[in-house]
Protein backbone atom coordinates (compact mmCIF):
# COMPACT_ATOMS: atom_id res chain seq x y z
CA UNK A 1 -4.37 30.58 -20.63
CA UNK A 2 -3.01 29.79 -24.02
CA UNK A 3 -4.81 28.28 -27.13
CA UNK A 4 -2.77 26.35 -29.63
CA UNK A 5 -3.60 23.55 -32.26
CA UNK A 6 -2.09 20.68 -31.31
CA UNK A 7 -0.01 19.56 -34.79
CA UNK A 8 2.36 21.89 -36.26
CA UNK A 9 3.77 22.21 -39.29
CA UNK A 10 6.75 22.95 -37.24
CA UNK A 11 6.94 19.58 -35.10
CA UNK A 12 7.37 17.27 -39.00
CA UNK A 13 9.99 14.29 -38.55
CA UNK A 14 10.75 11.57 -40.25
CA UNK A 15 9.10 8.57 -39.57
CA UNK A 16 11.25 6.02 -40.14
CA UNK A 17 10.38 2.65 -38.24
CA UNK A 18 12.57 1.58 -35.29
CA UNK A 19 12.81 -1.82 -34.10
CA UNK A 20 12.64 -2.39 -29.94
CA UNK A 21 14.75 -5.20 -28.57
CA UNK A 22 16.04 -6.12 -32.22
CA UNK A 23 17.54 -9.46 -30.84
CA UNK A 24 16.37 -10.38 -27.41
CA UNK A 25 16.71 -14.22 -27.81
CA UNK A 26 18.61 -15.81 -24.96
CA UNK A 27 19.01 -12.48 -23.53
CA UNK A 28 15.20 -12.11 -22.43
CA UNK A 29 13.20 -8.30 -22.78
CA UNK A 30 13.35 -5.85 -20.45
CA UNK A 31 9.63 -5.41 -20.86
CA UNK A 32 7.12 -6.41 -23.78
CA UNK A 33 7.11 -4.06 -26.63
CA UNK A 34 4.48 -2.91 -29.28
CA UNK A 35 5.26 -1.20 -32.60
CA UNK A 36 1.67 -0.26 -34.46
CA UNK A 37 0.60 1.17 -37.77
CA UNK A 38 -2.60 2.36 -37.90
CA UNK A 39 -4.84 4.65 -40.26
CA UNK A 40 -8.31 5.86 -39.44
CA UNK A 41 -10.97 6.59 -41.32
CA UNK A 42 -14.04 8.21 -40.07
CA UNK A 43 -16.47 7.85 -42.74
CA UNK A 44 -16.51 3.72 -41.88
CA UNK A 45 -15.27 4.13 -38.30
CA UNK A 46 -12.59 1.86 -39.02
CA UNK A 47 -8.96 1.47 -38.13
CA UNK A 48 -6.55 -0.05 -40.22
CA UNK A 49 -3.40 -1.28 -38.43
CA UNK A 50 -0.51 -3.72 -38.56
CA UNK A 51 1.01 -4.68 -35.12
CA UNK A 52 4.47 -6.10 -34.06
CA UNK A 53 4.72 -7.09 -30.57
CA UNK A 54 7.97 -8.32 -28.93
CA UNK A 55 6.64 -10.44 -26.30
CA UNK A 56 9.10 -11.93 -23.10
CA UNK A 57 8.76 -15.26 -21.47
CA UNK A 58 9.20 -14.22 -18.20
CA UNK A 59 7.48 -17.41 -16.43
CA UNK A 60 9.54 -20.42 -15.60
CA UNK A 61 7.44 -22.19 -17.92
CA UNK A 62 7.96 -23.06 -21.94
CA UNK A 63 5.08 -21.98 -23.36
CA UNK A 64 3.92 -22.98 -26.95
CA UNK A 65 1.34 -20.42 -27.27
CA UNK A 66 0.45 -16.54 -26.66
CA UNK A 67 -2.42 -15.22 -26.31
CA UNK A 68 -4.16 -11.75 -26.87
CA UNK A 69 -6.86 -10.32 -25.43
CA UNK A 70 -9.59 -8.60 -28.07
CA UNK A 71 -11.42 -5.81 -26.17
CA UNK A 72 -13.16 -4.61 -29.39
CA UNK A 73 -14.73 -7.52 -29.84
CA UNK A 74 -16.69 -7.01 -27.01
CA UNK A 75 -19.13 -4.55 -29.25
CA UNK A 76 -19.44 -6.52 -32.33
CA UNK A 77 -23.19 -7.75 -32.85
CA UNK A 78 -23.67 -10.97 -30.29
CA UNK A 79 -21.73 -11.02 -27.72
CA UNK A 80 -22.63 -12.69 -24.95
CA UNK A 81 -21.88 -9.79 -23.00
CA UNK A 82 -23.10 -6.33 -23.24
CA UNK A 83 -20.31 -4.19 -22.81
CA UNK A 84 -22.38 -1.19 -21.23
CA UNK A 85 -25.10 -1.46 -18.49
CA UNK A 86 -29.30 -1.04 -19.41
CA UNK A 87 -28.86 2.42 -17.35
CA UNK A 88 -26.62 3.93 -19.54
CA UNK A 89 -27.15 2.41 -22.71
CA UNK A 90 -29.06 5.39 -24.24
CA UNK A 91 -26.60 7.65 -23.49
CA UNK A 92 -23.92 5.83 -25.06
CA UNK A 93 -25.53 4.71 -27.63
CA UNK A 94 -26.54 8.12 -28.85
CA UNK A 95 -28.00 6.86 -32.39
CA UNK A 96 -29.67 3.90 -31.74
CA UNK A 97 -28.18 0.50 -31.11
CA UNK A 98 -24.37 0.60 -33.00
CA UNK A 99 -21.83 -2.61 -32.99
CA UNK A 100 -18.37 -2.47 -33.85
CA UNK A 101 -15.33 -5.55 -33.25
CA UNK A 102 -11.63 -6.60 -34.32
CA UNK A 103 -10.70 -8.42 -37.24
CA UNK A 104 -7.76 -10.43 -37.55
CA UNK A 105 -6.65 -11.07 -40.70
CA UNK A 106 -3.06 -12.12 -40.79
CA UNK A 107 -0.34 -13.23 -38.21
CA UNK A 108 3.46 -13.51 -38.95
CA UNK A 109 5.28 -15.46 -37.06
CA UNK A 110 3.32 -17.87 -35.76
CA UNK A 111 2.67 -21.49 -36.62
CA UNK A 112 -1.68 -21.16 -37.09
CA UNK A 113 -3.74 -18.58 -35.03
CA UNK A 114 -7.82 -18.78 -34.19
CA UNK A 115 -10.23 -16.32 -32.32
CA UNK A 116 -11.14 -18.02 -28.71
CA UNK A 117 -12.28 -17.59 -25.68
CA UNK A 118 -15.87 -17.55 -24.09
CA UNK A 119 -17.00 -14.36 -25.83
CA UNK A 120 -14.42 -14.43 -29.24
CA UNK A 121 -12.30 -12.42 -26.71
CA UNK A 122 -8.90 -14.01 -27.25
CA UNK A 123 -6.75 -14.31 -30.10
CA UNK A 124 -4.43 -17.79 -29.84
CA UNK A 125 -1.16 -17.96 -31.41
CA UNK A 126 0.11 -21.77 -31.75
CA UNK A 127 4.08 -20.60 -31.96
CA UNK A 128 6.50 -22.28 -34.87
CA UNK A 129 9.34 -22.85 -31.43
CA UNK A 130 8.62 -23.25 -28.12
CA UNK A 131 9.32 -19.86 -26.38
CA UNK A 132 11.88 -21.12 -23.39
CA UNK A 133 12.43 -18.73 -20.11
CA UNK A 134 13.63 -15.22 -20.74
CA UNK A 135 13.35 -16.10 -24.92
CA UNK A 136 11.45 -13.58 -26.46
CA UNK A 137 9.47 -14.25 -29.36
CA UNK A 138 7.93 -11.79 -32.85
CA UNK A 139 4.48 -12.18 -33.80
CA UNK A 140 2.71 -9.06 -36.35
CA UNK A 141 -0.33 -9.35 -36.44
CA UNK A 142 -2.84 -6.94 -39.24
CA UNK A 143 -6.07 -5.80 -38.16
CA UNK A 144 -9.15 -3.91 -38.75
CA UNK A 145 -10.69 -2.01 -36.07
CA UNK A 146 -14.64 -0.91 -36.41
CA UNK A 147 -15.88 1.25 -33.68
CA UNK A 148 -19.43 1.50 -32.42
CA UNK A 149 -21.43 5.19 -32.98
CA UNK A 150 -20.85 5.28 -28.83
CA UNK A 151 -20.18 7.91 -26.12
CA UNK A 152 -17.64 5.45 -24.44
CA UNK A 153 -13.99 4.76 -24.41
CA UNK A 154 -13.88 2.94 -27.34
CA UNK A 155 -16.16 4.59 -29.74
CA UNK A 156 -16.76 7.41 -32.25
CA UNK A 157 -19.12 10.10 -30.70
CA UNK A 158 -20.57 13.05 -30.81
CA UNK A 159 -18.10 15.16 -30.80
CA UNK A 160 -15.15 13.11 -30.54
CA UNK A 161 -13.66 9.34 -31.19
CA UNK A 162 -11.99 7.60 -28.49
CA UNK A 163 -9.41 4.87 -29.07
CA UNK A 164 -8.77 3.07 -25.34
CA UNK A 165 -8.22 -0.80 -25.61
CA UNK A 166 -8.54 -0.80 -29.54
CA UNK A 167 -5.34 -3.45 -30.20
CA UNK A 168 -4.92 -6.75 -29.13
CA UNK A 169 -2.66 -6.94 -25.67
CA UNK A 170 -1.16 -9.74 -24.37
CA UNK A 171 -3.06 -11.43 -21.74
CA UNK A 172 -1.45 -10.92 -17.96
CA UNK A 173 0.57 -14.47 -17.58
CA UNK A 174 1.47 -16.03 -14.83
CA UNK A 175 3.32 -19.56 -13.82
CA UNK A 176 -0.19 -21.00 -14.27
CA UNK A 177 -0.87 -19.83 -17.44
CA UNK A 178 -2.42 -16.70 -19.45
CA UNK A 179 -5.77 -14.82 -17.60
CA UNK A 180 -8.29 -14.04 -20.00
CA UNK A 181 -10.93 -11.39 -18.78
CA UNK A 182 -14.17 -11.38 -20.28
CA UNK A 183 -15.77 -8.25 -20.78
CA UNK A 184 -18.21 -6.35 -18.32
CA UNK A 185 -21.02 -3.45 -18.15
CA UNK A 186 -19.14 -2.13 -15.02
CA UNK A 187 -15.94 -1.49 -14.28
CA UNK A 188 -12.88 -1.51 -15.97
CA UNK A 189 -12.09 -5.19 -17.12
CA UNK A 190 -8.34 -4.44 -18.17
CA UNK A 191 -5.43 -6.13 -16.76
CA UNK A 192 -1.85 -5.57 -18.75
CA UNK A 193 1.71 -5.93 -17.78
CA UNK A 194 3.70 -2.79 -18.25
CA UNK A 195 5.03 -2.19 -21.64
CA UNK A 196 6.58 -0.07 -24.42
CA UNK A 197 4.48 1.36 -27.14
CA UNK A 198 5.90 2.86 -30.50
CA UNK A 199 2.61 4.45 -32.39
CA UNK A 200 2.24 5.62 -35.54
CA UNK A 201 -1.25 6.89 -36.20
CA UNK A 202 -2.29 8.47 -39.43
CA UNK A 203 -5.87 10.63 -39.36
CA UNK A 204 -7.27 13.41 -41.49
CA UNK A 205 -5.66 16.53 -40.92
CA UNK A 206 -9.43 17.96 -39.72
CA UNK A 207 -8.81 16.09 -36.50
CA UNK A 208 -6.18 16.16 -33.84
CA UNK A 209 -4.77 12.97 -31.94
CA UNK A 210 -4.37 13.62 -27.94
CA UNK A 211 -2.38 11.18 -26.44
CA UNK A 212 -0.14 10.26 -22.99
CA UNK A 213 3.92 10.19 -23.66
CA UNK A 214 6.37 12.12 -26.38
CA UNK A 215 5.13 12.62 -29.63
CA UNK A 216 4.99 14.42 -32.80
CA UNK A 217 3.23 15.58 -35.40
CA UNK A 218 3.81 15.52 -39.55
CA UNK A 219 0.99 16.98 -41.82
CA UNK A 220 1.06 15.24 -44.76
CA UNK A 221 -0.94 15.23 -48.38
CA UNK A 222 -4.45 16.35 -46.38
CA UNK A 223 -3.58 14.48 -43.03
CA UNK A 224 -1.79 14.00 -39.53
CA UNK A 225 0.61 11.76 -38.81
CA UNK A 226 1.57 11.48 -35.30
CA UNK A 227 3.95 9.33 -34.23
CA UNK A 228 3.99 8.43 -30.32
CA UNK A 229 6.53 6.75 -28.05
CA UNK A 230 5.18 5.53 -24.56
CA UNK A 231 7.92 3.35 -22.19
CA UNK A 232 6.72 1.54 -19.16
CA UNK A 233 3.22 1.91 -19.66
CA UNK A 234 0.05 -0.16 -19.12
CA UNK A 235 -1.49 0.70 -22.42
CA UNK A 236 -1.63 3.37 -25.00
CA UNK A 237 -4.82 5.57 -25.74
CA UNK A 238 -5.75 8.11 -28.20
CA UNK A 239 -9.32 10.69 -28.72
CA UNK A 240 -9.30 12.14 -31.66
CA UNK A 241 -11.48 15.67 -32.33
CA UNK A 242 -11.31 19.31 -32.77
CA UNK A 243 -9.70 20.80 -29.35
CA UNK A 244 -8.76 24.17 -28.09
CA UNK A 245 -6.18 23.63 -25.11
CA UNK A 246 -5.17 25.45 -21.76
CA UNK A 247 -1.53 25.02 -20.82
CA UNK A 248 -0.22 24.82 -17.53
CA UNK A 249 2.80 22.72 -15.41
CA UNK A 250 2.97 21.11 -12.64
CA UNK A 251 5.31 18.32 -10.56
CA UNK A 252 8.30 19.48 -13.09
CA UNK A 253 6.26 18.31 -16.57
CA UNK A 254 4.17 20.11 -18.96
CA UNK A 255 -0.05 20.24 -17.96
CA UNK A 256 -2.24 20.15 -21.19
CA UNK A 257 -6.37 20.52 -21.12
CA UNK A 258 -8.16 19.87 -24.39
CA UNK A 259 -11.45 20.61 -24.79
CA UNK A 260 -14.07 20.93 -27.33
CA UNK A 261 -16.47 23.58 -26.01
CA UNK A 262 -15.62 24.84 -21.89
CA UNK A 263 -16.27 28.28 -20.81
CA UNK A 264 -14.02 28.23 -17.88
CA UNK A 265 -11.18 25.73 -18.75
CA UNK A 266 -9.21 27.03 -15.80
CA UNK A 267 -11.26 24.72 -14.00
CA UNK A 268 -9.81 21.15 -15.13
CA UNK A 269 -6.49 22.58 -15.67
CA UNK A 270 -6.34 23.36 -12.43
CA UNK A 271 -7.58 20.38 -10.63
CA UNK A 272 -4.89 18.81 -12.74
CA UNK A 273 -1.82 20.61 -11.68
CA UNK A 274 -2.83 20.99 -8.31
CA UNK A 275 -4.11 17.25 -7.70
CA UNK A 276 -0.25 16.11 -9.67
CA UNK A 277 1.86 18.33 -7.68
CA UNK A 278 -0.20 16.73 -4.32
CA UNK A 279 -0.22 12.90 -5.14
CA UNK A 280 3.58 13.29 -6.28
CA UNK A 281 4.77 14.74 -2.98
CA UNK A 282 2.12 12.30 -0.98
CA UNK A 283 2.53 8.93 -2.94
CA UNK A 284 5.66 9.27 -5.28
CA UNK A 285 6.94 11.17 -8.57
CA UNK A 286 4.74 11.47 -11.15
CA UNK A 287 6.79 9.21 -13.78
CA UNK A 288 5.61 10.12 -17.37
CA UNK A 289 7.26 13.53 -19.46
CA UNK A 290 3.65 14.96 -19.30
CA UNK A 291 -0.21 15.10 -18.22
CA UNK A 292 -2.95 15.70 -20.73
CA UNK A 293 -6.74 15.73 -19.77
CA UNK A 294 -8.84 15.50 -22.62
CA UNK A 295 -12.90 16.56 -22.66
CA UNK A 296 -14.59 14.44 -24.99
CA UNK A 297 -17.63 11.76 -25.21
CA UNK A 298 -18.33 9.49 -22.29
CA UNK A 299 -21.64 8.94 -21.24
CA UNK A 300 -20.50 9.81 -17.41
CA UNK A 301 -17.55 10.68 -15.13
CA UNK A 302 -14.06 9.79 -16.93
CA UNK A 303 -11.25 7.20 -17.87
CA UNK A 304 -7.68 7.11 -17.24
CA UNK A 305 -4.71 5.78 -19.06
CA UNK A 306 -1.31 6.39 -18.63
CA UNK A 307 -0.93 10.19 -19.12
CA UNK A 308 -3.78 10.57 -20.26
CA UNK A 309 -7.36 11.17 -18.57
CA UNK A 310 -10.56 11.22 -19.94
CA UNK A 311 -13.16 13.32 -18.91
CA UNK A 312 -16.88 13.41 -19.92
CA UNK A 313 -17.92 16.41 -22.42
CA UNK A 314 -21.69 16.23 -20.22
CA UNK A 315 -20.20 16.95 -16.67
CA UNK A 316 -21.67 19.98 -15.35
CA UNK A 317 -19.77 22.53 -13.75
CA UNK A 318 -19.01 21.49 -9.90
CA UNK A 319 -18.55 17.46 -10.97
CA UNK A 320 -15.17 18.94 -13.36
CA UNK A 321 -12.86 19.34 -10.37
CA UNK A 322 -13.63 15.37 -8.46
CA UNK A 323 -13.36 13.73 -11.63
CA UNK A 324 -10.50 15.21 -12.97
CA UNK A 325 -8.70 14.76 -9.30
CA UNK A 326 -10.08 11.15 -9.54
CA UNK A 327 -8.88 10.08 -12.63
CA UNK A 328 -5.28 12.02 -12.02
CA UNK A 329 -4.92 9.56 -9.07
CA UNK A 330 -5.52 6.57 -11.63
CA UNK A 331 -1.75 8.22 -12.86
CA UNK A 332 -0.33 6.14 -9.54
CA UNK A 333 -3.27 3.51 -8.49
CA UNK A 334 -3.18 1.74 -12.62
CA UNK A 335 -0.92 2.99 -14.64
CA UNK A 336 2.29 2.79 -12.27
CA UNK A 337 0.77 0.39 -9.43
CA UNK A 338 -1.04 -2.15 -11.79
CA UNK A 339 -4.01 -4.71 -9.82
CA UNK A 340 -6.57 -7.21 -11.07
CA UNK A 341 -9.37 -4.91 -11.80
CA UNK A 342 -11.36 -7.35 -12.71
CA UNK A 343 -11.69 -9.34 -9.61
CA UNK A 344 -10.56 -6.76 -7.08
CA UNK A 345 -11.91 -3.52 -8.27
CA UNK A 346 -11.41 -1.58 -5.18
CA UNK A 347 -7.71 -2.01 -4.91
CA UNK A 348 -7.56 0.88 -7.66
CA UNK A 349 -10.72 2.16 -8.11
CA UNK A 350 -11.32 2.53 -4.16
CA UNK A 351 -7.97 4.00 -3.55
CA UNK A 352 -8.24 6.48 -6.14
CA UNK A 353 -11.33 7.81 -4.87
CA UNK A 354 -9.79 8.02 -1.59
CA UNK A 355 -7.08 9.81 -2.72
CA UNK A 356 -9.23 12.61 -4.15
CA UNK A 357 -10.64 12.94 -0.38
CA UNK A 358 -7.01 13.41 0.74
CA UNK A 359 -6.52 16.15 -1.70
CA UNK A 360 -9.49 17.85 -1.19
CA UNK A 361 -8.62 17.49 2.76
CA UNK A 362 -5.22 19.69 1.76
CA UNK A 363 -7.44 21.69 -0.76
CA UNK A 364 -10.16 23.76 1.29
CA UNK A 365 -10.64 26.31 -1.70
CA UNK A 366 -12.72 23.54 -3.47
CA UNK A 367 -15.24 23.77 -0.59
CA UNK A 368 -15.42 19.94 0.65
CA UNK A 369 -13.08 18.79 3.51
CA UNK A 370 -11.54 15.87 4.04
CA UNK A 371 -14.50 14.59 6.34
CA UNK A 372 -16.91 15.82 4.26
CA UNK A 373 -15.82 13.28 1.45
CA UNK A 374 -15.35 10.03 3.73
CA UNK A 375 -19.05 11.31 5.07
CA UNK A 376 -20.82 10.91 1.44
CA UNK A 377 -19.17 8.01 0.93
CA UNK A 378 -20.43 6.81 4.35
CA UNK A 379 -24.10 7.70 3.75
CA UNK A 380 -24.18 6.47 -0.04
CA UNK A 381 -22.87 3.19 1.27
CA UNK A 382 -25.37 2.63 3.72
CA UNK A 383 -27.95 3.70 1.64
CA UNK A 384 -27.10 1.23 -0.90
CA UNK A 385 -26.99 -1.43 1.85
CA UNK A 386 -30.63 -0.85 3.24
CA UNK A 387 -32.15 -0.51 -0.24
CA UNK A 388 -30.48 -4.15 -1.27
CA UNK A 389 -31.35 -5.98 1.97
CA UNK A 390 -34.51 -4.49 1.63
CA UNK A 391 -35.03 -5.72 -1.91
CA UNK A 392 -33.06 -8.79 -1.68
CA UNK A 393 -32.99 -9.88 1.56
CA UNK A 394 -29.00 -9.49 1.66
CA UNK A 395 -26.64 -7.48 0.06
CA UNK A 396 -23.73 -9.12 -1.27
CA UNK A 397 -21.01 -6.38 0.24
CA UNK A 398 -18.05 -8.50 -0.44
CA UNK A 399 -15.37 -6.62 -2.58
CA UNK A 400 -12.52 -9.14 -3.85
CA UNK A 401 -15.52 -10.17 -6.61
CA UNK A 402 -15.51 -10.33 -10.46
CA UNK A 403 -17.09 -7.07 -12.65
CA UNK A 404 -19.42 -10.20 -13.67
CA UNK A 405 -20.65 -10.54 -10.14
CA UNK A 406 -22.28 -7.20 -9.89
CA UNK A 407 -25.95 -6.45 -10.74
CA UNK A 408 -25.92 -2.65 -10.93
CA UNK A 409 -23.45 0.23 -11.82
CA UNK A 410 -25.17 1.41 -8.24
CA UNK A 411 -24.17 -1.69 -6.81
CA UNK A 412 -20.10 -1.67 -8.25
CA UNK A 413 -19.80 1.50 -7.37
CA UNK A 414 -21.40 1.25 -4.08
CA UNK A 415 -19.13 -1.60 -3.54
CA UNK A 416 -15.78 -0.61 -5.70
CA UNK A 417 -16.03 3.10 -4.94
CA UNK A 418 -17.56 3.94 -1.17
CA UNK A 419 -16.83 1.05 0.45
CA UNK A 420 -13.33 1.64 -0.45
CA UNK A 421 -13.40 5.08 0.76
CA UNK A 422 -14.16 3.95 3.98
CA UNK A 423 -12.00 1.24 3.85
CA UNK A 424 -9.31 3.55 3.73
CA UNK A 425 -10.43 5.76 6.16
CA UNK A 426 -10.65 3.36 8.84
CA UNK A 427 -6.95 1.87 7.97
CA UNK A 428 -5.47 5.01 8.19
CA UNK A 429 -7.18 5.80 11.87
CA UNK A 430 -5.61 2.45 12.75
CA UNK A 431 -2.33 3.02 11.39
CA UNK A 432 -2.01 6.98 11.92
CA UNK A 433 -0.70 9.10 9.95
CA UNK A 434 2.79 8.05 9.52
CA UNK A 435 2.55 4.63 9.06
CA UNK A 436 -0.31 5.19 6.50
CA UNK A 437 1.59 7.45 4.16
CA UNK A 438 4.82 5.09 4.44
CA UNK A 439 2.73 2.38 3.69
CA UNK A 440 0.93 3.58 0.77
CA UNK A 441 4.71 5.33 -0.30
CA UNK A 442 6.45 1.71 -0.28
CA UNK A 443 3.32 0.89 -2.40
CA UNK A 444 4.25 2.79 -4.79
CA UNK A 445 7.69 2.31 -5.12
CA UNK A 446 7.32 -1.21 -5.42
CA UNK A 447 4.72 -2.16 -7.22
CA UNK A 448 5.07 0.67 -10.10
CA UNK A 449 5.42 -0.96 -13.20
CA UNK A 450 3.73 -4.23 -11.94
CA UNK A 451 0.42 -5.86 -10.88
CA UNK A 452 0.08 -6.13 -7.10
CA UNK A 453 -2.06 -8.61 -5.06
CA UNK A 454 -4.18 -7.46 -2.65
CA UNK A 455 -2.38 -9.71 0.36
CA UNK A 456 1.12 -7.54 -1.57
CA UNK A 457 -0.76 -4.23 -0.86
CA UNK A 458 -1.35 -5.46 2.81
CA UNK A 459 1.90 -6.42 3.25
CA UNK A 460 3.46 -2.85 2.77
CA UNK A 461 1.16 -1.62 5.95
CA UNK A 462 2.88 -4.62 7.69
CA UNK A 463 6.47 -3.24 6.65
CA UNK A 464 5.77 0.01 8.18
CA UNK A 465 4.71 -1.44 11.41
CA UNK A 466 0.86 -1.99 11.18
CA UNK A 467 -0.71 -5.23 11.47
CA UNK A 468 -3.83 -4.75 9.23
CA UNK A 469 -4.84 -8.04 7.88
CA UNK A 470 -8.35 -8.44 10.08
CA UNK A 471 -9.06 -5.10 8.93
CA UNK A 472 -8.68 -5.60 5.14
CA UNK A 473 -10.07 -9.26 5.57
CA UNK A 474 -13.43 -8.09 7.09
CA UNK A 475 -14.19 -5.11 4.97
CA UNK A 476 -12.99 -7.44 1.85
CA UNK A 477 -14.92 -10.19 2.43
CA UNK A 478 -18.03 -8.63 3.36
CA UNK A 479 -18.21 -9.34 7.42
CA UNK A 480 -17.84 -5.79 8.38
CA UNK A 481 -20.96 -3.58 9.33
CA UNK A 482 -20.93 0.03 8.75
């Protein structure tokens, strides 16, 4: 094991600006593209930023208006929607009741702009030209970020501050229009098109920025400057802190484990390298030029983002290895494979989990087989069934729902998480083990780098010869009993 500090005097560049697709007009953009500014300052746990995103008409449609969804502003003081459940809200909140939110206050290039949506969730841009098919339009928008006192993704805690979904994002468009997800206590209500990122984050130089793709570091007049380049990504994410960090390599890139206070950081950095060398010679390559897992402040389990996962800083010894193998799945099932996590939860969140009993199927050293995983899933489900038709008569076991739908984090994750475990268990005893693979394979390969549908996930079992439609249908829509 090696410790280092992060930011080097050695890795200084300049940071010049660049410009992605500098004239795209008539010739469409390869993908959307975000440049950001951004300063933080920890004494008001605010973010200062400027934003210019390059955004691509890629419908059929002419569109007059874009539209940006404002996760932040799910924590600012009444919202209609809490953003974290009653269960865990004293462990996230870990001084009391804290708010934070997203202030626009300027947009260039755009004809008027106003704060929408049902919970001030979207930004709307009225646009000074209709944006035609494969046109690509300029909009920068300047922003100030305040984040809540929180142990969650998006919040300054304990020990650390975590920066996931802090900028406004284009909302996921489609020939019937933009999708705008509200907010939810469960779940992960994020749904992005692939994109490139160009960050430039300035923090004092007492903290260090840990982030997924290439980067580099200048110190500057009593502070960091990183400047980070992400292509083909779902979103960019950064957790700021003090960090030690264990170096390791795996499926041809560089392994990184930060972590603020770990007695045996072995531990994660091995789950990582051995769950990435497994799900790239199962599912696909691993895509990005490196992996970083990062300890710091959630109030349970972890959170993933494109080469970069999250794990909790409270996870005791024996829960380090399935989380970290959980969220390292996340690297294929979201951030390559994209799906509507909002109303079909378990197309990512289910698969990932039962990818984590495939590796620990190939991995006895850990101590839980392959059946032993599919088998706690199996008796957690049921459990959760009895006690909610006991309670309510019926349990509502249906899984192509909205976050909004669910009650309980028990109940999503009974739902999202077990069910899907079993899900995949029984398709794969259906299939056998050659189909399943191919299946899950083609998956992959054609889906990375975009959001597929449910019926588009089914449809790769179909290519490699099994019909699984009744299958899907009855564990999806609630009909199966298990």
């Amino acid at each position: 094991m090696k410790k280092t500090v992060a930011c080097a005097l050695a890795c200084a560049l300049s940071l010049s600006p660049v410009v992605l697709f500098a004239a795209c007009a008539g010739d469409g953009c390869a993908r959307n593209s975000y440049s950001i500014t951004a300063e933080y300052f920890p004494e008001e746990r605010k973010l200062d930023a400027k934003m210019t995103a390059h955004v691509s008409n890629r419908t059929e449609n002419v569109l007059g208006a874009l539209k940006f969804q404002l996760y932040p502003n799910a924590f600012r003081e009444g919202a209609a929607v809490c953003p974290v459940d009653d269960a865990s809200r004293g462990s996230v909140f870990y001084r009391g009741e804290s708010f934070g939110g997203i202030e626009i206050t300027a947009v260039e290039g755009a004809k008027s702009f106003e704060i929408s949506g049902e919970d001030c969730n979207i930004l709307s841009t009225e646009l000074h030209d209709e944006l035609y098919p494969d046109d690509c339009a300029e909009l920068t928008l300047s922003f100030t970020v305040t984040l809540p006192q929180a142990n969650y993704r998006f919040g300054a805690g304990e020990h650390c501050v975590n920066l996931a979904n802090f900028y406004p994002v284009l909302c996921a468009c489609s020939e019937s229009g933009f999708t705008e997800y509200t907010y939810a206590p469960y779940g992960d209500p994020f749904v992005s098109e692939c994109s490139d990122y160009d960050v430039t984050l300035t923090v004092p130089d007492s903290l260090t920025a840990v982030y997924g793709g290439a980067g580099e570091c200048e110190r500057r007049d009593g502070k960091n400057i990183y400047r980070v380049r992400a292509e083909n990504v779902r979103d960019t994410a950064f957790v700021l802190g003090a960090f030690e960090c264990a170096k390791g390599r795996a499926a041809g890139v560089d392994v990184e484990y930060y972590y603020v206070k770990d007695e045996s950081p072995l531990t994660a950095l091995s789950a990582a390298e051995q769950s990435l060398n497994y799900f790239s010679k199962t599912f696909g390559d691993y895509p990005y030029p490196n992996y970083k897992v990062v300890q710091t402040d959630l109030a349970a389990g972890g959170m993933e983002s494109p080469a970069l996962s999250m794990i909790s800083y409270d996870l005791k010894e024996g829960e380090i290895a399935p989380v970290v193998v959980h969220e390292t799945a996340h690297q294929w099932w979201y951030s390559q494979v994209g799906s509507d996590q909002f109303d079909s939860a378990w197309q990512d969140e289910g698969l990932a989990e039962y990818s984590s009993a495939l590796f620990f199927g190939e991995h006895p050293d850990y101590g839980v087989t392959y059946r032993d995983f599919v088998g706690a899933s199996e008796r957690a489900y049921r459990a959760f069934f009895s006690v909610y038709s006991q309670i309510k008569g019926d349990a509502d076991t249906r899984m192509n729902r909205p976050l909004s739908s669910f009650e309980s984090g028990y109940e999503y994750r009974s739902v999202a998480y077990d069910k899907g475990v079993i899900l995949f268990d029984r398709v794969r005893e259906v299939t056998g083990e050659k189909k399943f693979f191919s299946a899950l394979k083609t998956y992959c390969k054609e889906y990375a780098g975009k959001i597929a549908s449910p019926e588009e996930m089914i449809a790769c079992f179909h290519r490699a010869g099994a019909n699984v439609e009744g299958l899907f249908a009855s564990f999806t829509e609630g009909k199966c009993v298990i």
